[in-house]
C-alpha atoms as a PDB file:
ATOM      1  CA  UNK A   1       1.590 -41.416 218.148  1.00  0.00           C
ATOM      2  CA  UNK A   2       4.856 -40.033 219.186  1.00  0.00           C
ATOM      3  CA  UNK A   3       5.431 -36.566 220.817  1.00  0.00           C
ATOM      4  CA  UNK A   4       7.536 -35.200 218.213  1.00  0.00           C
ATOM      5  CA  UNK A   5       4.575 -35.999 215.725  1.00  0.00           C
ATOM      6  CA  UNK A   6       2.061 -33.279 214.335  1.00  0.00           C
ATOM      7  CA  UNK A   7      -1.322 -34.187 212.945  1.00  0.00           C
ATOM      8  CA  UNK A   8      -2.441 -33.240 209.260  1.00  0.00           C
ATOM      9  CA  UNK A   9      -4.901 -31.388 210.734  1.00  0.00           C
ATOM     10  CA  UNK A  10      -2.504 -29.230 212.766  1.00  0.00           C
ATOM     11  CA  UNK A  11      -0.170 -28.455 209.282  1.00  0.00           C
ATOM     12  CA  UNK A  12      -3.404 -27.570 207.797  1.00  0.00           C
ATOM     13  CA  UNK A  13      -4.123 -25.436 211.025  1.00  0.00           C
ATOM     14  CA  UNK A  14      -0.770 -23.643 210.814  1.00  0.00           C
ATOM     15  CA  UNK A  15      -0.781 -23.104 206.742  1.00  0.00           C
ATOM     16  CA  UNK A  16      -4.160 -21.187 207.071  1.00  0.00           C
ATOM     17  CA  UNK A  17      -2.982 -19.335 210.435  1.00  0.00           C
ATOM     18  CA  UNK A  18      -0.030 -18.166 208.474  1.00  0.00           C
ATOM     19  CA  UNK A  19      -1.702 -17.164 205.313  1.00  0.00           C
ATOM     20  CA  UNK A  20      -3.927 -15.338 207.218  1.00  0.00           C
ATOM     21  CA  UNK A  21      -1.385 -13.539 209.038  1.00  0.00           C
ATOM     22  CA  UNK A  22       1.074 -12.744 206.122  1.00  0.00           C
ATOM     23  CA  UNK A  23      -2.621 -11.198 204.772  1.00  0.00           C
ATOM     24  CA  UNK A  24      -3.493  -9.061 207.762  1.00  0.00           C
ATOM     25  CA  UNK A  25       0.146  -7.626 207.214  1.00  0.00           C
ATOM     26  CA  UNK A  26       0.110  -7.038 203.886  1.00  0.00           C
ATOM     27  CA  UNK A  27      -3.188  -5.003 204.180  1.00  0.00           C
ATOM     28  CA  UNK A  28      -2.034  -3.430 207.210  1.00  0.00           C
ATOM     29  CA  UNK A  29       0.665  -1.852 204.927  1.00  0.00           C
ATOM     30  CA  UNK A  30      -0.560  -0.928 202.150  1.00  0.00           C
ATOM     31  CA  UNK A  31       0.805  -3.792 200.147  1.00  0.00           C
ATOM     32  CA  UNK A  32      -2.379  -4.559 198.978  1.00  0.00           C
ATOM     33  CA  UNK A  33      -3.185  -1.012 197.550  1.00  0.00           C
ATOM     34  CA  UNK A  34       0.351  -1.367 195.721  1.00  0.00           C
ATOM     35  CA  UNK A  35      -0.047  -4.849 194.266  1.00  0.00           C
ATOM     36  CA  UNK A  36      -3.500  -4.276 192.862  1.00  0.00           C
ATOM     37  CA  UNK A  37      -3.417  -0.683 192.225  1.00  0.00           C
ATOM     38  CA  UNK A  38      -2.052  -0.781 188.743  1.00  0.00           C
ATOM     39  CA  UNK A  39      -5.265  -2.491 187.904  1.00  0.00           C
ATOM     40  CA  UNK A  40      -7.710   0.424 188.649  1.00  0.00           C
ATOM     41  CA  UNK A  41      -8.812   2.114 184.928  1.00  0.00           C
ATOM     42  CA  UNK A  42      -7.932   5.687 183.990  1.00  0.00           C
ATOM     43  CA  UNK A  43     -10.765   7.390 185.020  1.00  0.00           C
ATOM     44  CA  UNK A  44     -12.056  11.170 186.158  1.00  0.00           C
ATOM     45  CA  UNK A  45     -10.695  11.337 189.364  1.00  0.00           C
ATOM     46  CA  UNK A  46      -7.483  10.927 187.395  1.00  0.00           C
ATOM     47  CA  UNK A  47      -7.996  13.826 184.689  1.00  0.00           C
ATOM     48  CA  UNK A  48      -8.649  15.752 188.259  1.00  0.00           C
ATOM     49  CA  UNK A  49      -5.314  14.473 189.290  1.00  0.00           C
ATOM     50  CA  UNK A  50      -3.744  15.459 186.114  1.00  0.00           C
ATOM     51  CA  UNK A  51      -5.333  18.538 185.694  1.00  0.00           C
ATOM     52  CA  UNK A  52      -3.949  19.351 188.915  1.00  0.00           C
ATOM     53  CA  UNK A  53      -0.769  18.864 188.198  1.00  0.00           C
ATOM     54  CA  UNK A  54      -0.751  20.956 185.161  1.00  0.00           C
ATOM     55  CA  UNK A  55      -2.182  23.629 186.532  1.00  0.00           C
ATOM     56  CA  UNK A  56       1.069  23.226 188.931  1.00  0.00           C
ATOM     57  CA  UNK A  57       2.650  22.666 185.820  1.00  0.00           C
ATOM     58  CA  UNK A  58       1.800  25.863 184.798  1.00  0.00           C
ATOM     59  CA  UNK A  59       2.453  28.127 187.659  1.00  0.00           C
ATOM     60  CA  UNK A  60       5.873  26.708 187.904  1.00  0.00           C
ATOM     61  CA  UNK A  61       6.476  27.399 183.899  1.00  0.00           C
ATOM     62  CA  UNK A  62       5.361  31.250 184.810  1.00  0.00           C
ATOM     63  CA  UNK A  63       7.672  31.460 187.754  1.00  0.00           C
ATOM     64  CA  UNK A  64      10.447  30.621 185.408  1.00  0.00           C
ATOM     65  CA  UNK A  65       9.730  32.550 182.778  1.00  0.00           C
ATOM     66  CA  UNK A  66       9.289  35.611 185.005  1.00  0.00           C
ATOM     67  CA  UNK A  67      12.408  35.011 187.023  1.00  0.00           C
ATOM     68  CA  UNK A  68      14.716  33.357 184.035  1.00  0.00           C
ATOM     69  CA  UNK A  69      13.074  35.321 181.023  1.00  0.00           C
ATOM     70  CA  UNK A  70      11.342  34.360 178.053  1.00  0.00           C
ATOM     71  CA  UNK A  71      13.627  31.423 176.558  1.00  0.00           C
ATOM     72  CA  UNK A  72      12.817  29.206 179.870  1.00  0.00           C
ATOM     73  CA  UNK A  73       9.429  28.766 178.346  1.00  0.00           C
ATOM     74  CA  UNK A  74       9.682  26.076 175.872  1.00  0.00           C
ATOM     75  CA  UNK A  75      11.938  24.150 178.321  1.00  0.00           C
ATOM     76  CA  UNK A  76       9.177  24.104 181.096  1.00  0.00           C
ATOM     77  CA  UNK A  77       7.250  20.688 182.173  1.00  0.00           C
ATOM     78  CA  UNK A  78       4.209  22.640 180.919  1.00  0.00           C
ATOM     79  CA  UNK A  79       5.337  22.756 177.381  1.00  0.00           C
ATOM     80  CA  UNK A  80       7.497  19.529 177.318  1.00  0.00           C
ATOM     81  CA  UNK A  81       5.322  16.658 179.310  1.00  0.00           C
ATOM     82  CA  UNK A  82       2.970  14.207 177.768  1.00  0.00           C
ATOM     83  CA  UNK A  83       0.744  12.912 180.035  1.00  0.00           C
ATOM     84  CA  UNK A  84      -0.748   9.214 179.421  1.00  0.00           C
ATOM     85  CA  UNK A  85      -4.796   9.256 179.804  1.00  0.00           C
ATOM     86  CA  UNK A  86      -6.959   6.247 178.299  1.00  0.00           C
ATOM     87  CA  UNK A  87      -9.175   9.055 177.242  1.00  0.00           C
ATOM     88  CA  UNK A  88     -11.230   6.001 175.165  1.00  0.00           C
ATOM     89  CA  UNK A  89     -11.397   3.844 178.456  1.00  0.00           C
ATOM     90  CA  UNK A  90     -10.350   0.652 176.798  1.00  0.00           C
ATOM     91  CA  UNK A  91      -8.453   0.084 179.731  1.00  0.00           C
ATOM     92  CA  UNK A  92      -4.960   0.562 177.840  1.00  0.00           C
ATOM     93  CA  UNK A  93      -2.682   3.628 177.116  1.00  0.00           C
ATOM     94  CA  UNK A  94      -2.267   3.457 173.161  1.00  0.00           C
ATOM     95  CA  UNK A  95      -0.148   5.492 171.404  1.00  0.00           C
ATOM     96  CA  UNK A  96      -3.223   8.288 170.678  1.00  0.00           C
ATOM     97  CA  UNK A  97      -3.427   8.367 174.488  1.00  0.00           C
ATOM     98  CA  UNK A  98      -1.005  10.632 175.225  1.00  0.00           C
ATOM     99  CA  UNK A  99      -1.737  14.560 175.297  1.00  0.00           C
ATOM    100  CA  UNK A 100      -0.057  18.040 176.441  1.00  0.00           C
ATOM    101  CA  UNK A 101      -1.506  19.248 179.353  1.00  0.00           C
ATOM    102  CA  UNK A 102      -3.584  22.142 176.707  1.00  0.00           C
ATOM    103  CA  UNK A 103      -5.157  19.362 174.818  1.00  0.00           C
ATOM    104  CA  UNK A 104      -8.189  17.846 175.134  1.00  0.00           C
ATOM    105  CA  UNK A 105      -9.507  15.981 177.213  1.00  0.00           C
ATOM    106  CA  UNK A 106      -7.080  18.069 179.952  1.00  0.00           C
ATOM    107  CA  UNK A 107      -7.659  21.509 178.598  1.00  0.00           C
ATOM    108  CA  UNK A 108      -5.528  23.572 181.024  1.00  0.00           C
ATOM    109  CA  UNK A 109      -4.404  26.679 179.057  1.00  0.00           C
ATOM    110  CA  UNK A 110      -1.392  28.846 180.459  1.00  0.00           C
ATOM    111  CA  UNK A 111       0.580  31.549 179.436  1.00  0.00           C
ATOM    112  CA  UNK A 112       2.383  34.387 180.784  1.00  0.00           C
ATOM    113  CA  UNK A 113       2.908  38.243 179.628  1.00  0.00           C
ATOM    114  CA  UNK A 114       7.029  39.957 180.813  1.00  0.00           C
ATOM    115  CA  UNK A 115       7.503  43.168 180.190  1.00  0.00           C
ATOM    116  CA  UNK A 116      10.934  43.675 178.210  1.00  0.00           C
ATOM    117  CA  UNK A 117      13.515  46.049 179.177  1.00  0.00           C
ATOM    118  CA  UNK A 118      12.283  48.371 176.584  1.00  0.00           C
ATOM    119  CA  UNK A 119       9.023  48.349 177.918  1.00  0.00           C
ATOM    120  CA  UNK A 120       7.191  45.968 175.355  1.00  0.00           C
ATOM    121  CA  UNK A 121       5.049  43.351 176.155  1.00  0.00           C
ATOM    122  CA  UNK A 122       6.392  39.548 175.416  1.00  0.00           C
ATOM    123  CA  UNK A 123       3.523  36.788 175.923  1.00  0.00           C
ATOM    124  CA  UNK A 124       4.562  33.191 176.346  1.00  0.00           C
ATOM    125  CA  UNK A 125       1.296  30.539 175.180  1.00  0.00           C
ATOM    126  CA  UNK A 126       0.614  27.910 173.197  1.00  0.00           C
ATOM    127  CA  UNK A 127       0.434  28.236 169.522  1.00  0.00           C
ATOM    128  CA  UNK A 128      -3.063  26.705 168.611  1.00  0.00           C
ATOM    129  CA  UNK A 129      -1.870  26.361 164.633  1.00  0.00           C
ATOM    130  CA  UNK A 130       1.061  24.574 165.448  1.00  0.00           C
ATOM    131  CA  UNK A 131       0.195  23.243 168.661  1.00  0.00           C
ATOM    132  CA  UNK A 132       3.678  24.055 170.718  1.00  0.00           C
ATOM    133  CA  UNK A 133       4.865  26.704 173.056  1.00  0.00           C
ATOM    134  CA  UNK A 134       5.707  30.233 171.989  1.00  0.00           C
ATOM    135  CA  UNK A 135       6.402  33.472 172.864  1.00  0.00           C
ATOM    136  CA  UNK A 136       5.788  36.233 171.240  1.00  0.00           C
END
């Protein structure tokens, strides 16, 4: 065998050795959290997540409405966003899987009362009969 030669076994030696390595990096990053992540199933610590977020949702909507009046309402991430859930867990976001943050299965209600010029009351909710954002 000639010095510039490398054994089978030695290719087979290095292929594993740098499999193993490009692994150990991969995980050390987060790379594998990213690449299999999007395989994880909708479940409750989600509808925490998303609860959580309309709640923030929410806050933010009264903010605006008390700083930019009444007509900000409707405009607000609280009354615009649908939120995907697989609420059915068939592992799949259909086109029924998709609710406002005050429908169920996320069931954050929010509204806000302003105080007009004239001293009347103004409340900004969600209309249950026709299911959008009002005030009124």
């Amino acid at each position: 065998m000639k010095k510039a030669q490398i054994s089978m076994n030695m290719i087979v030696f290095l292929a594993i050795a740098l499999l193993i390595l490009v692994l150990v990096v991969t995980f050390a990053t987060g790379g594998i959290t990213r690449l299999f992540g999007g395989l994880v199933s909708t479940g409750t610590g989600d509808l925490d997540r998303i609860k959580a977020d309309c709640l923030a949702s929410c806050t933010d909507a009264q903010s605006k409405v008390s700083t930019l009046g009444t007509d900000a309402w409707t405009a607000t991430g609280y009354c615009t966003a649908t939120i995907p859930f697989d609420d059915d867990g068939d592992g799949t976001i259909d086109a029924d899987d998709y609710f406002s943050c005050w429908q169920s299965p996320i069931d954050v209600p929010c509204s806000t009362t302003v105080q007009t010029p004239a001293g009347a009351a103004i409340t900004c909710q969600v209309d249950e009969a026709t299911d959008t954002c009002v005030c009124v």
